[in-house]
C-alpha atoms as a PDB file:
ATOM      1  CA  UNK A   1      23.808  -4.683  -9.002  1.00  0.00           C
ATOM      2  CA  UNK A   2      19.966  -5.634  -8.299  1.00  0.00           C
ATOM      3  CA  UNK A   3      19.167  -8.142  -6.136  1.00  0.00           C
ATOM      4  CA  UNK A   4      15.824 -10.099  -5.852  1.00  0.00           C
ATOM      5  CA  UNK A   5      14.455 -11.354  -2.884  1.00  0.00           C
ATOM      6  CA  UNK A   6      11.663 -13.654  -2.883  1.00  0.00           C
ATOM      7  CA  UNK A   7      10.015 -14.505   0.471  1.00  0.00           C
ATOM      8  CA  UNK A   8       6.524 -15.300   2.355  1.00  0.00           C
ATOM      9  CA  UNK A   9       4.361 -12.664   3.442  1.00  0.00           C
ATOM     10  CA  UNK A  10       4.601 -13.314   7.111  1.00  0.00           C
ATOM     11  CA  UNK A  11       6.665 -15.164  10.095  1.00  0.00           C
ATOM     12  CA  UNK A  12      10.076 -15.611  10.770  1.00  0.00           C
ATOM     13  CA  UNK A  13      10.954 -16.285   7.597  1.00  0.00           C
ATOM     14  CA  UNK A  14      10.188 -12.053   6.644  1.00  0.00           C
ATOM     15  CA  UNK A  15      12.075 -10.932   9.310  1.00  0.00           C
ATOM     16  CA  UNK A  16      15.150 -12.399   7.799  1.00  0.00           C
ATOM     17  CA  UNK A  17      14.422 -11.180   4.534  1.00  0.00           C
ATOM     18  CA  UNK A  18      13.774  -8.062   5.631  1.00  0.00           C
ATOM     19  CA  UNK A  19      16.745  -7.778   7.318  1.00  0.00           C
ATOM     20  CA  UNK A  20      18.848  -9.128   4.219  1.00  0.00           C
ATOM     21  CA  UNK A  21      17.283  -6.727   2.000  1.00  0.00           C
ATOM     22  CA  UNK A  22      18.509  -3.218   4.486  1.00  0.00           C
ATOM     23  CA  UNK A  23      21.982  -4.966   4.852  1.00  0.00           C
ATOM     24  CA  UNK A  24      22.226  -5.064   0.884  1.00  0.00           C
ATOM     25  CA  UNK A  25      20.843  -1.750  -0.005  1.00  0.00           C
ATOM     26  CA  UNK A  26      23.215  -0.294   3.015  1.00  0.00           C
ATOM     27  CA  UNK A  27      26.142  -2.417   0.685  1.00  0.00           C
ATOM     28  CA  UNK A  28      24.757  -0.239  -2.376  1.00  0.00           C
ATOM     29  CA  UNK A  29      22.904  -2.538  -4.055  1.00  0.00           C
ATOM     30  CA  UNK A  30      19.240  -2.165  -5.157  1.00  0.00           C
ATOM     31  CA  UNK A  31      17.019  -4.539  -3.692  1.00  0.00           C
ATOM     32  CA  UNK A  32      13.459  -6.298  -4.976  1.00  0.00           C
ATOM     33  CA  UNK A  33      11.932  -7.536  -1.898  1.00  0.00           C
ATOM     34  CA  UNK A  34       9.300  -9.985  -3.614  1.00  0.00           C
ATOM     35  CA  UNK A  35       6.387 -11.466  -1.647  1.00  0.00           C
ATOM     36  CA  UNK A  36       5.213 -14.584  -3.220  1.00  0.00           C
ATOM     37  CA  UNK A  37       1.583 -14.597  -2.290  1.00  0.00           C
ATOM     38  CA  UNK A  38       1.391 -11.076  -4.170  1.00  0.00           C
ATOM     39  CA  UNK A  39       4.021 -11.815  -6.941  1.00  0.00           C
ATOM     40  CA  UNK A  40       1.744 -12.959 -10.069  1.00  0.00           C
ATOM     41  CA  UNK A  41       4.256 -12.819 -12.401  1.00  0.00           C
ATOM     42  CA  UNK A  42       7.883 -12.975 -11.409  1.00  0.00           C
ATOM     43  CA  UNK A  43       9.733 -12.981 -14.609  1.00  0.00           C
ATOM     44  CA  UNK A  44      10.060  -9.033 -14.838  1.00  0.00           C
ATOM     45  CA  UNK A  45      12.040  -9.438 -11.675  1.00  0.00           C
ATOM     46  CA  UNK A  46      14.062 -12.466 -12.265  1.00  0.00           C
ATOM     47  CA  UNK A  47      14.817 -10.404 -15.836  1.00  0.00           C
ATOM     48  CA  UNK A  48      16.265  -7.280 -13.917  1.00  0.00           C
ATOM     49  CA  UNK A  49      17.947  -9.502 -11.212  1.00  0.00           C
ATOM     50  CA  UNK A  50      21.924  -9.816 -11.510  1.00  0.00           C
ATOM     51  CA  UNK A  51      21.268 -12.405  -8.005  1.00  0.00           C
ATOM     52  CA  UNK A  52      18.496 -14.193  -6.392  1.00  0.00           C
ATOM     53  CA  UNK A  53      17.836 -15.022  -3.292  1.00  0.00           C
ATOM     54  CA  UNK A  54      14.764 -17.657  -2.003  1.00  0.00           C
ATOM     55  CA  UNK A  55      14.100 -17.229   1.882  1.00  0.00           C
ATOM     56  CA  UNK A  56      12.191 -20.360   2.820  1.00  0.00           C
ATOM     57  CA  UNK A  57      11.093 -21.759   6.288  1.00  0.00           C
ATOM     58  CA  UNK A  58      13.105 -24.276   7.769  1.00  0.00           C
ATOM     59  CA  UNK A  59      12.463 -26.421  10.590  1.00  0.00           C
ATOM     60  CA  UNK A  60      14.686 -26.044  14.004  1.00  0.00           C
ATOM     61  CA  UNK A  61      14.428 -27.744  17.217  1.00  0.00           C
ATOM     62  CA  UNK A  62      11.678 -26.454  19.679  1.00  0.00           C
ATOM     63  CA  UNK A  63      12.574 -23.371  21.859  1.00  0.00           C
ATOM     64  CA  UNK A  64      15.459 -22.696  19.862  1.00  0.00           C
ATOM     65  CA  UNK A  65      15.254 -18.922  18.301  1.00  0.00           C
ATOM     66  CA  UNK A  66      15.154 -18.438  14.190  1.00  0.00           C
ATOM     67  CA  UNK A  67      17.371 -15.562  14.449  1.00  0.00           C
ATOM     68  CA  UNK A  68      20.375 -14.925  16.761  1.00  0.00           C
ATOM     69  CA  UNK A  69      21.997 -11.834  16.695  1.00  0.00           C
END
């Protein structure tokens, strides 16, 4: 199964993409980690893709962390 993941070049936001994308290829899938600023044409991806995933920022209280693990 191929999964697409389409995220921003930089901040938080990559980290938790990047992280999605090793936890899925570790499950045996096969991953498309798409940044958006460099992705001119997404339609050969979105083709291929049996799932899609969109990482977008989202806004959290200040001092609170992005990421708890």
């Amino acid at each position: 199964m191929r999964v697409a993941i389409i995220v921003d070049r930089t901040g938080p936001d990559r980290l938790l993409a990047d992280w999605l994308a090793e936890r899925a290829c570790e499950e045996g899938y096969e991953v498309d980690l798409i940044d958006l600023a460099q992705a001119a044409d997404l339609e050969p991806w979105l083709e291929d893709a049996d799932v899609l995933v969109v990482v977008t920022p989202c806004a959290l209280p200040p001092g609170k962390p992005i990421i708890q693990i």
